[in-house]
N, C-alpha and C. Protein backbone atom coordinates (compact mmCIF):
# COMPACT_ATOMS: atom_id res chain seq x y z
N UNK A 1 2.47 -31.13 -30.87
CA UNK A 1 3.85 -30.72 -30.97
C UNK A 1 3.99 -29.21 -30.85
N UNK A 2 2.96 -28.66 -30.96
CA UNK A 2 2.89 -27.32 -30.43
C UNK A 2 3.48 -26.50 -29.17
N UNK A 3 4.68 -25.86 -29.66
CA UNK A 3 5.43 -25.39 -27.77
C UNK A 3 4.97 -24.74 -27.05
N UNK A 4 4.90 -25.58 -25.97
CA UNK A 4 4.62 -24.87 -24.96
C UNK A 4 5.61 -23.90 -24.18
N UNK A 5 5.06 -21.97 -24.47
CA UNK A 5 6.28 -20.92 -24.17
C UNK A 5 5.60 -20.62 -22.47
N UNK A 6 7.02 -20.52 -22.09
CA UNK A 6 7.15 -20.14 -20.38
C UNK A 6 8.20 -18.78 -20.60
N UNK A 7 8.23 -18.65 -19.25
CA UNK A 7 9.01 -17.55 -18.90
C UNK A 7 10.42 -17.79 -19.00
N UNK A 8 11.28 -16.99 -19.68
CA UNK A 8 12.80 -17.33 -19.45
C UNK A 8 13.73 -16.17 -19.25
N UNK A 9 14.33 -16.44 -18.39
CA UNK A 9 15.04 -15.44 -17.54
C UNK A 9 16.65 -14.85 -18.50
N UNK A 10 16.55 -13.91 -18.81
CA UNK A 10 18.13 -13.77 -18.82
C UNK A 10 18.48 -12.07 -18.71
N UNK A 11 19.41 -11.83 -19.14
CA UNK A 11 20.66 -10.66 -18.53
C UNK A 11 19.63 -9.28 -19.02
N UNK A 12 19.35 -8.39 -17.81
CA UNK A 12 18.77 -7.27 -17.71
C UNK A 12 18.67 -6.48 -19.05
N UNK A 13 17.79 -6.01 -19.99
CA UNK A 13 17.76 -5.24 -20.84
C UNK A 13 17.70 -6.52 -22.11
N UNK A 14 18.26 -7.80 -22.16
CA UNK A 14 17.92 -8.43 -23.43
C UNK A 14 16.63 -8.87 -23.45
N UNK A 15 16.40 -8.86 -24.30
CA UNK A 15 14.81 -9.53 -24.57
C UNK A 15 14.87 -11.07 -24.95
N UNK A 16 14.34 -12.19 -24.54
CA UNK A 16 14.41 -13.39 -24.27
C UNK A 16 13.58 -13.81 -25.82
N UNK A 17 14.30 -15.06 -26.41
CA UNK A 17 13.74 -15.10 -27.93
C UNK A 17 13.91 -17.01 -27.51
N UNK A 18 12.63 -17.53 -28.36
CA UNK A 18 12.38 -18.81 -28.31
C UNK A 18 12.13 -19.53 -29.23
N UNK A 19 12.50 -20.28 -30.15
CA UNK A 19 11.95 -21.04 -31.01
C UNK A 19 10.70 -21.76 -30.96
N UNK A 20 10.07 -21.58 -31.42
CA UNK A 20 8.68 -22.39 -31.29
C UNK A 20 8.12 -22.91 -32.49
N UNK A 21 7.07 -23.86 -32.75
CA UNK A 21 6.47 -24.94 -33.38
C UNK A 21 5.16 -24.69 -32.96
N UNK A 22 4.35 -24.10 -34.79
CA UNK A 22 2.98 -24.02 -34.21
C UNK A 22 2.44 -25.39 -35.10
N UNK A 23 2.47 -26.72 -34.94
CA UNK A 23 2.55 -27.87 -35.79
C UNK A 23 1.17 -28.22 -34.76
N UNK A 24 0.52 -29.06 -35.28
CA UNK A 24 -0.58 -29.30 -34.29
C UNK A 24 -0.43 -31.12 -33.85
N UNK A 25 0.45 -31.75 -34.88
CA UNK A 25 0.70 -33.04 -34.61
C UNK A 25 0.70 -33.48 -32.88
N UNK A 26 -0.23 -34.52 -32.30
CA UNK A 26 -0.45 -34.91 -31.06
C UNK A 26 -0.43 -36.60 -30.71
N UNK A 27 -1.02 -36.61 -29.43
CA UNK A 27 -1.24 -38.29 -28.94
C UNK A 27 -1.93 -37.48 -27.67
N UNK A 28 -2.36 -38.41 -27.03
CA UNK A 28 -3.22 -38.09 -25.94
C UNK A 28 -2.53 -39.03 -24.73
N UNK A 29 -2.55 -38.28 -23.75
CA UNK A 29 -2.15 -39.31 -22.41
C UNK A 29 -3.26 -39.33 -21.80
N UNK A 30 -3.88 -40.65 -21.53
CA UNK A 30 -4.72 -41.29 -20.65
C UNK A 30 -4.17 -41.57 -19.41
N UNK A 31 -4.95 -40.69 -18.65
CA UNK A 31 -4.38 -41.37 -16.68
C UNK A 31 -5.25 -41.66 -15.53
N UNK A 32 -4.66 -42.01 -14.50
CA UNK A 32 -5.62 -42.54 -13.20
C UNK A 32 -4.78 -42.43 -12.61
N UNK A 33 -4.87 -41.89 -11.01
CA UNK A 33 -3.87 -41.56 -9.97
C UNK A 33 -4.70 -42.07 -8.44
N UNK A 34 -3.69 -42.53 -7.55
CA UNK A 34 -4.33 -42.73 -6.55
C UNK A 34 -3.45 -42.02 -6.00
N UNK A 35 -3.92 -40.68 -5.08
CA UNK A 35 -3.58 -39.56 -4.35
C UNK A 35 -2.89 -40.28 -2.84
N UNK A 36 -3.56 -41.00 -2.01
CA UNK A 36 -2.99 -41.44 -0.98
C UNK A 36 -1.58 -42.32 -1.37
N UNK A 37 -2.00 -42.95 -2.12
CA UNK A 37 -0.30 -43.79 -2.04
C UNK A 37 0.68 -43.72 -3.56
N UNK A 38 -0.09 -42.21 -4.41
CA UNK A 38 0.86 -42.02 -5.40
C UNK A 38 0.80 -43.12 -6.79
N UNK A 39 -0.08 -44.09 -6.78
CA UNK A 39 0.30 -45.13 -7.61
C UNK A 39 -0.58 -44.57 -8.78
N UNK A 40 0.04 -44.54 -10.09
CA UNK A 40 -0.38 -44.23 -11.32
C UNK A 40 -0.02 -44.76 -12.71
N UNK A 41 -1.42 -44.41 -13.16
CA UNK A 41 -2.07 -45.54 -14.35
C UNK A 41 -2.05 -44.47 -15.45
N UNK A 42 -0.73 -44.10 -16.64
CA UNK A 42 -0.95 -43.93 -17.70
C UNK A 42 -0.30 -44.59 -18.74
N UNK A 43 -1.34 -44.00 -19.82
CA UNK A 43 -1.29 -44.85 -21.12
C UNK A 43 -1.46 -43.92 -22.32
N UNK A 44 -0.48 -44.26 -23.30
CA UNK A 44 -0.92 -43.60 -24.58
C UNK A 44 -1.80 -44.20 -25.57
N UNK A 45 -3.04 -42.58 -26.21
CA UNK A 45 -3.63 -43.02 -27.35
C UNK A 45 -3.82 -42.25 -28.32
N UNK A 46 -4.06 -42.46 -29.79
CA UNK A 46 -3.92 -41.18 -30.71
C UNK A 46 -4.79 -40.33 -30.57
N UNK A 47 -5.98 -40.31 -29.72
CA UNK A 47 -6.74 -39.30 -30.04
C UNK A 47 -7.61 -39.77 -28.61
N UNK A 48 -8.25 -38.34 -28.17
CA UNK A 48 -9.86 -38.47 -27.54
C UNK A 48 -10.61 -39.17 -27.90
N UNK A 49 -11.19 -40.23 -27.37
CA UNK A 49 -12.63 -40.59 -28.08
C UNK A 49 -13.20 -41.36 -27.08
N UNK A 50 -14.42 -41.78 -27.82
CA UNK A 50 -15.01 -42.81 -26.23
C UNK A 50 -14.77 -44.25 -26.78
N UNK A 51 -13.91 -44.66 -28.07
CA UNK A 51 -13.62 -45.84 -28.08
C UNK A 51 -12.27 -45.92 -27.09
N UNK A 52 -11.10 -45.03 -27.95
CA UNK A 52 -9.68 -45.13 -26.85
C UNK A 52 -10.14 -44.87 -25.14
N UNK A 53 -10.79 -44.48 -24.93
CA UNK A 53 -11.57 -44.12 -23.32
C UNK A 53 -12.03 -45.84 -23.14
N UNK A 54 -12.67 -46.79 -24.06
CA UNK A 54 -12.96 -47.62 -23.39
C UNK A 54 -12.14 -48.46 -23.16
N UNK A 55 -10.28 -48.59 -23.85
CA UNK A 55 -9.38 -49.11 -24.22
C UNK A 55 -8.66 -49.01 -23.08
N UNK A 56 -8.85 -47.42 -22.47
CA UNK A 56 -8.28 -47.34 -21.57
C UNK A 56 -8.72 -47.85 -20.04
N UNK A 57 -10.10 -47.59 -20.03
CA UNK A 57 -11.02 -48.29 -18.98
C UNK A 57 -10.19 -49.64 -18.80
N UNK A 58 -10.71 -50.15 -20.03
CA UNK A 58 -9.96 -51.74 -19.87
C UNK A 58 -9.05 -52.05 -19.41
N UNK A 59 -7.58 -51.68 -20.34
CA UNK A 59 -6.43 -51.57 -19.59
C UNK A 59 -6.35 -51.41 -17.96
N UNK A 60 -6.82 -50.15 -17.10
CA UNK A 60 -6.91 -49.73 -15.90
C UNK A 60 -7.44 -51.18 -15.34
N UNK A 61 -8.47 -51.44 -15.83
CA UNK A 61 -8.90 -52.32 -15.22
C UNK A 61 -8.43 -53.39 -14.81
N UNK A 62 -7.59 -54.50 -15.40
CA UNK A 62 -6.64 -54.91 -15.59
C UNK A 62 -5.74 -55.12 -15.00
N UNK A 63 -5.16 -53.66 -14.78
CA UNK A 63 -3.88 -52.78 -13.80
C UNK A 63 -4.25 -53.45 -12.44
N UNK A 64 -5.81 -52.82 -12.16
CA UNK A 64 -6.24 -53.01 -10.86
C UNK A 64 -6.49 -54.11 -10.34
N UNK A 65 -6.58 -55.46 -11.19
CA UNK A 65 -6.74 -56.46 -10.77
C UNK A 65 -8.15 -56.47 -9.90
N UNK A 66 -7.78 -57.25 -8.60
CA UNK A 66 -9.35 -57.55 -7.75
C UNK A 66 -9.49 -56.26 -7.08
N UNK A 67 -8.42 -54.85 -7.12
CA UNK A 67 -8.96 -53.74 -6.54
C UNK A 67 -10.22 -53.45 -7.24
N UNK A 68 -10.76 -51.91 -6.81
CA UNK A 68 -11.28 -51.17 -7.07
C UNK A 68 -11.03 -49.47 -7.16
N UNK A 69 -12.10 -48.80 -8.03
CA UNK A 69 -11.19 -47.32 -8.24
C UNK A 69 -12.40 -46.51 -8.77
N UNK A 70 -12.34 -45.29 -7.75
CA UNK A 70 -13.47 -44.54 -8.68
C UNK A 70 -12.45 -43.59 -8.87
N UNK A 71 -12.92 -43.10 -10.65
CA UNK A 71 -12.41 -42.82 -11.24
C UNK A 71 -13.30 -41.03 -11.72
N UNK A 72 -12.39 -40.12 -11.34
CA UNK A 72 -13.19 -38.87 -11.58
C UNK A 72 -12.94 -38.48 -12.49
N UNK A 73 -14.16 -38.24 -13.27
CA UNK A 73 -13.64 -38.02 -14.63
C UNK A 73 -14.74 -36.57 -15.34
N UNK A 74 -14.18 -35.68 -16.26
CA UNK A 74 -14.60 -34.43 -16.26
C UNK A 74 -16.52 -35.11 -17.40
N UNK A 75 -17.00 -34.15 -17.83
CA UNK A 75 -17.64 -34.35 -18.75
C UNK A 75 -18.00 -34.35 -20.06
N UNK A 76 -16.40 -34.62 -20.67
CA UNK A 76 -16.23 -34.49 -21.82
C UNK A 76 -17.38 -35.92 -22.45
N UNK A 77 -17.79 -35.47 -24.11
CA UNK A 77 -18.44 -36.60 -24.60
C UNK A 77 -18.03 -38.01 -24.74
N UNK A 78 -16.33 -38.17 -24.73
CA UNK A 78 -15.62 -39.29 -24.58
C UNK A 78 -15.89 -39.86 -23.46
N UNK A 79 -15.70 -39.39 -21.95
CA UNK A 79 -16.11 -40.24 -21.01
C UNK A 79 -17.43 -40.29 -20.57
N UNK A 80 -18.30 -39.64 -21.35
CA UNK A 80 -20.17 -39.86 -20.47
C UNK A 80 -20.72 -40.81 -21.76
N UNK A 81 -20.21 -40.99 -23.21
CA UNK A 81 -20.85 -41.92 -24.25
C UNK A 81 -21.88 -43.17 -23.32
N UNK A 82 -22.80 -43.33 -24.19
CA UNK A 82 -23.75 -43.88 -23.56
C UNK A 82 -22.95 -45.78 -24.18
N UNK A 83 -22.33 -45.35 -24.78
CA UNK A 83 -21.89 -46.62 -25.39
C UNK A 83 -20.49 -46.83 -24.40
N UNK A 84 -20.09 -46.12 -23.63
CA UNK A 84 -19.02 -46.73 -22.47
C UNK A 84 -19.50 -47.59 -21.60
N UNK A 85 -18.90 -49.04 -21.36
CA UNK A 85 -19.11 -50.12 -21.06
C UNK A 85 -17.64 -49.68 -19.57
N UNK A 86 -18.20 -49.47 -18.12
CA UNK A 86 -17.71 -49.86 -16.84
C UNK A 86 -17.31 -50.77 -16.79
N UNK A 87 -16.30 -51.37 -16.56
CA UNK A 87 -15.86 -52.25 -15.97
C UNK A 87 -16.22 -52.36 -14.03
N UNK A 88 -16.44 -53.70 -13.71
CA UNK A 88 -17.14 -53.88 -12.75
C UNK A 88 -16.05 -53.10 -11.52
N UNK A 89 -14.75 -52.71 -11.94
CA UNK A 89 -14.27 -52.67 -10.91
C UNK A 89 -13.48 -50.97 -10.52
N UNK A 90 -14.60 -50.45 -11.77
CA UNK A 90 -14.30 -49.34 -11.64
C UNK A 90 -15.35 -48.04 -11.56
N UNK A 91 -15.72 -47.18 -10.93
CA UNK A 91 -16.38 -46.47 -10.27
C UNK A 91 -16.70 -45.15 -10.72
N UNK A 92 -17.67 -44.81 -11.62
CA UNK A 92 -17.14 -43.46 -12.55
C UNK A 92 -17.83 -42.39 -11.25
N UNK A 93 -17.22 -41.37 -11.22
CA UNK A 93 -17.55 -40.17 -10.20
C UNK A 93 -17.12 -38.52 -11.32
N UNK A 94 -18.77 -38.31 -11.72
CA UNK A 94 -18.42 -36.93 -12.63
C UNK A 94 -18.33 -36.10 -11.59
N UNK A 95 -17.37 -34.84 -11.84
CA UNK A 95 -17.17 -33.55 -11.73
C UNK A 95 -18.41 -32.89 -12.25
N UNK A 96 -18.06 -31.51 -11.36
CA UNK A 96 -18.94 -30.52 -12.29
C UNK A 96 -18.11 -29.71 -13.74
N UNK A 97 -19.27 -29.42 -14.11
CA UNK A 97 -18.63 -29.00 -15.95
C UNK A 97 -17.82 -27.57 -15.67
N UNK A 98 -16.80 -27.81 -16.29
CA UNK A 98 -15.68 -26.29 -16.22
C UNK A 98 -15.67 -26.65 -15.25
N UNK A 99 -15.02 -27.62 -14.56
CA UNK A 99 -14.27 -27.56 -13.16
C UNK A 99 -12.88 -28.15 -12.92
N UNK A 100 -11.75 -27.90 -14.13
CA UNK A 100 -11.03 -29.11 -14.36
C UNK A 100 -10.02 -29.12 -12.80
N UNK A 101 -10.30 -27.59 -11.76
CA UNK A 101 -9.05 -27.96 -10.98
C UNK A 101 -9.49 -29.02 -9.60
N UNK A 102 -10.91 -29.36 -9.84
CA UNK A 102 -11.27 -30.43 -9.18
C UNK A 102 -11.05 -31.56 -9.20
N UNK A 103 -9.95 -32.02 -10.52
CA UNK A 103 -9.78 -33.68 -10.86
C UNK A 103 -8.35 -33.35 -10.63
N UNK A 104 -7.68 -33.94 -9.34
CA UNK A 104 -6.53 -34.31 -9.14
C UNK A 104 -4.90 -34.72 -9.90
N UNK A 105 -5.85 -35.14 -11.35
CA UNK A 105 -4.90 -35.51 -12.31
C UNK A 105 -4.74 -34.23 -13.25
N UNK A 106 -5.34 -33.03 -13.09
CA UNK A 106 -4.39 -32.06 -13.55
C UNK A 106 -3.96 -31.16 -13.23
N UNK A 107 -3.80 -31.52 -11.85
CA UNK A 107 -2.26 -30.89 -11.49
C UNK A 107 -1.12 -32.00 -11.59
N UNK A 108 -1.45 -33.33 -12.06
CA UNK A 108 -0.13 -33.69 -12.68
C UNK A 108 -0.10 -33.45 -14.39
N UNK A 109 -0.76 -33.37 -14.78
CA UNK A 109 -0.84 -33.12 -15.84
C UNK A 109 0.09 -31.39 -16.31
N UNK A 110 -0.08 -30.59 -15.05
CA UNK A 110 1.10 -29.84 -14.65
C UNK A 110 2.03 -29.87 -14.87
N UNK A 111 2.34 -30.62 -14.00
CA UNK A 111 3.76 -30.78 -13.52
C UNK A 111 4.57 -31.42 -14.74
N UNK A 112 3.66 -32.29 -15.18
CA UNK A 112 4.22 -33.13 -16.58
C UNK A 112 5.00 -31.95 -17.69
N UNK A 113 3.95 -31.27 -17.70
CA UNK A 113 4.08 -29.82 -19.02
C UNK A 113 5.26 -29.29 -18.42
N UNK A 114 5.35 -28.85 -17.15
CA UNK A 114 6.18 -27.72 -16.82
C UNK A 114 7.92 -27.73 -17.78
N UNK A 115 7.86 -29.11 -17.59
CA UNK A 115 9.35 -29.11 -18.02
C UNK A 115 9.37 -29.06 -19.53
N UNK A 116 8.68 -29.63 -20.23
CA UNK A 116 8.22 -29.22 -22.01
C UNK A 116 8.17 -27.77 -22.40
N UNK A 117 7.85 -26.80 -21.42
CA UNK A 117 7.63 -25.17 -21.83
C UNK A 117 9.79 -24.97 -22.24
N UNK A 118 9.18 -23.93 -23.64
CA UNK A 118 10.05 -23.63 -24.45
C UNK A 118 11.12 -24.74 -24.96
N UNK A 119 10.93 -25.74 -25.00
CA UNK A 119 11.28 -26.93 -25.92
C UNK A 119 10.87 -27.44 -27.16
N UNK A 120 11.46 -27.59 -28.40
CA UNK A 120 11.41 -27.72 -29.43
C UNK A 120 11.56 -29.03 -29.97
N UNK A 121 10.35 -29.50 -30.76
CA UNK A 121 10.38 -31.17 -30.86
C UNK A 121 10.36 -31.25 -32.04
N UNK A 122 11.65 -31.81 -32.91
CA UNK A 122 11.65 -32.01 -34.36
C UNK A 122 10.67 -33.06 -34.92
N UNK A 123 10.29 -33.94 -33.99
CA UNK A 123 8.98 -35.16 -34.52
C UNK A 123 8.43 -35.45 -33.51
N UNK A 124 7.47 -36.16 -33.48
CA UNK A 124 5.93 -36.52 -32.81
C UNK A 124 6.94 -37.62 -31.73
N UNK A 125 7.97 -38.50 -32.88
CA UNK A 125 8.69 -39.30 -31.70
C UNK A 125 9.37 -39.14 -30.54
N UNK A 126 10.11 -37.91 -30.86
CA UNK A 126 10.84 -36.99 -30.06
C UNK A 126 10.21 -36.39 -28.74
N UNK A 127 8.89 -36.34 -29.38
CA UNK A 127 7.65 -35.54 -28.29
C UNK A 127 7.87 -37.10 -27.09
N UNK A 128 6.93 -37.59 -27.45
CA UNK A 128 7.04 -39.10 -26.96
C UNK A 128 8.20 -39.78 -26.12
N UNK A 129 8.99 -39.92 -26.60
CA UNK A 129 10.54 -40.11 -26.01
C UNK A 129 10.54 -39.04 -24.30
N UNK A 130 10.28 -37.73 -24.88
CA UNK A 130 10.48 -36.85 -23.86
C UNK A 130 9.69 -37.34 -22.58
N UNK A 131 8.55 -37.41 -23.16
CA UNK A 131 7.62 -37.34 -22.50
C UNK A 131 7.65 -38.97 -21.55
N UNK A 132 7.78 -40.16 -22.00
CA UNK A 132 8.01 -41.06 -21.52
C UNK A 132 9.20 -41.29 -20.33
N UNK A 133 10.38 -40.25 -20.84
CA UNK A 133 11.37 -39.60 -19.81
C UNK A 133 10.90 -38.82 -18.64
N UNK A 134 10.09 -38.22 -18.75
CA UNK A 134 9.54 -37.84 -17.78
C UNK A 134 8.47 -38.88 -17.15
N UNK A 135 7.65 -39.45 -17.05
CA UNK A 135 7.23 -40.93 -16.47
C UNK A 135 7.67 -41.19 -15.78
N UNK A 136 8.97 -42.13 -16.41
CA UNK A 136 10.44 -42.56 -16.16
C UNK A 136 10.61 -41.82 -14.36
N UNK A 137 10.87 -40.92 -14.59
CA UNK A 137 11.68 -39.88 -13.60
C UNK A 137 10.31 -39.73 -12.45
N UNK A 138 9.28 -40.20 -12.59
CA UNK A 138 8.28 -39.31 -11.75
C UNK A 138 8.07 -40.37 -10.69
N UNK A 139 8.56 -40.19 -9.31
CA UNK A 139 8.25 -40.54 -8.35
C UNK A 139 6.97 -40.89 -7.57
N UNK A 140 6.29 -41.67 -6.67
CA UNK A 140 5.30 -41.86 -6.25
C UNK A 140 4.65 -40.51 -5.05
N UNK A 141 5.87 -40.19 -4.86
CA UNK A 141 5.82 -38.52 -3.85
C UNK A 141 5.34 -37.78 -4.80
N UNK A 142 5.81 -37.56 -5.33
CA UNK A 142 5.96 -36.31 -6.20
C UNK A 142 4.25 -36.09 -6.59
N UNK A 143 3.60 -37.89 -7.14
CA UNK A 143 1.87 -37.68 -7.32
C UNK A 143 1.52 -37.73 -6.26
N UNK A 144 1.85 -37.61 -5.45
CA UNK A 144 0.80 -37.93 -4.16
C UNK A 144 1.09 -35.89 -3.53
N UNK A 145 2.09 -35.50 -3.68
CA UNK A 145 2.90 -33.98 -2.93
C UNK A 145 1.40 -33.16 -4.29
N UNK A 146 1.18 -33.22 -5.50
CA UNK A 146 0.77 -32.49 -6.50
C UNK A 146 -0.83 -33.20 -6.26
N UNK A 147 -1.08 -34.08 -6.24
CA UNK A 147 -2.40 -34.59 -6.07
C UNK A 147 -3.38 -34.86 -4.94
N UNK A 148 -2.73 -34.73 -3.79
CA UNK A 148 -3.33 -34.85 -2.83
C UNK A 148 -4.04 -33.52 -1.95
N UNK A 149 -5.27 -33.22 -2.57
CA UNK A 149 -5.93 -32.02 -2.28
C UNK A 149 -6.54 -32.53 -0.76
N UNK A 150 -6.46 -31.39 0.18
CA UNK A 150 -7.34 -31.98 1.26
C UNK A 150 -8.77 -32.45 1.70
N UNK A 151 -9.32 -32.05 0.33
CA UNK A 151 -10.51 -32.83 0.63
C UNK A 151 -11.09 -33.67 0.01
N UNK A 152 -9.83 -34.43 -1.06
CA UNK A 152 -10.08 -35.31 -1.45
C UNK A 152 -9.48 -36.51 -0.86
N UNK A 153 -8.62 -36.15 0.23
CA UNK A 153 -7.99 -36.98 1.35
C UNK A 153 -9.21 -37.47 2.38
N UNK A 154 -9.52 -36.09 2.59
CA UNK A 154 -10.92 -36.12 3.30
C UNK A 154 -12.09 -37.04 3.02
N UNK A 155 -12.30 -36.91 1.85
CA UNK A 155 -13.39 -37.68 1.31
C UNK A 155 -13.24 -39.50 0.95
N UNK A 156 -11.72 -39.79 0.96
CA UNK A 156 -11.07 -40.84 1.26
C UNK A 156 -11.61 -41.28 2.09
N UNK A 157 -10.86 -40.70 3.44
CA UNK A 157 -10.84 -41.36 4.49
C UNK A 157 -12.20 -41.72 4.97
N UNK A 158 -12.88 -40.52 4.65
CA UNK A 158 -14.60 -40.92 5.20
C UNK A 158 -15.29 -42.67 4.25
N UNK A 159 -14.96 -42.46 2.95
CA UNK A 159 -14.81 -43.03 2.50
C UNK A 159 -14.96 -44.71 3.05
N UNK A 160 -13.59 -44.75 3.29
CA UNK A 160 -12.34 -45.83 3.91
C UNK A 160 -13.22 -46.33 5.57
N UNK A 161 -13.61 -45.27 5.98
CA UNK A 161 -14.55 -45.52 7.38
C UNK A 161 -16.01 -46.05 7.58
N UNK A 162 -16.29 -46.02 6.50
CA UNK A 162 -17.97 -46.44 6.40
C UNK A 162 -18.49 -47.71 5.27
């Protein structure tokens, strides 16, 4: 629940003043994005861990039915646990460490925030609500315009060819 402060514009010489919330109250959004055709897989959970990680695996899995999905995921201890159980139909592909602008899903993870900077959330529900409003509103362009890096198009298609 902690605000996130942005830039705010107003009349030459005033100085711009923001209410903010240094409250640490949270939830975690779990996601999966497919860059070529925009289609995306999130889910809420209270916390990081590699149990809610396997909750979420599941779920995805699920989602995907008889597809398949590799899934890039950074190297936090939640997603490398030796106790995470793959689902057959999903494909783990690590990043390198400190590399988060290599995983596609945060630059939506971006775009998500952008509109939360300098907004004030009287409860955790409120957070939630917002945030589900935004979901709501988010187009299949819009992940595919923010997620679709060219060489992970690239690596698709080669992919898709062999």
């Amino acid at each position: 629940m902690k605000t996130l402060t942005g830039k705010v514009i107003t009349a030459p010489g005033v100085k711009p003043t923001v209410s903010v919330k240094w409250g640490r109250d949270n939830f975690w959004v779990y996601g999966a994005i497919e860059p070529l055709t925009g289609d995306h897989f999130l889910h809420e959970y209270p916390q990081l861990n590699g149990d809610y990680f396997q909750e979420f695996l599941d779920w995805f899995s699920q989602q995907l039915g008889e597809d398949y999905a590799i899934l890039q995921i950074d190297q936090a201890p939640a997603h490398t646990s030796s106790a995470i159980r793959w689902p057959e139909n999903i494909i783990p592909l690590l990043q390198p460490p400190h590399a988060p602008e290599l995983n596609p899903i945060e630059r939506l993870w971006q775009l998500l925030k952008q509109p939360l900077k300098n907004e004030l959330f009287s409860c955790l529900q409120a957070l939630r609500d917002r945030i589900q409003e935004l979901f709501d509103q988010l187009t299949l362009e819009q992940v595919m315009s923010v997620c679709s890096y060219n060489f992970i198009l690239e690596a698709l298609f080669y992919a898709a060819s062999h």
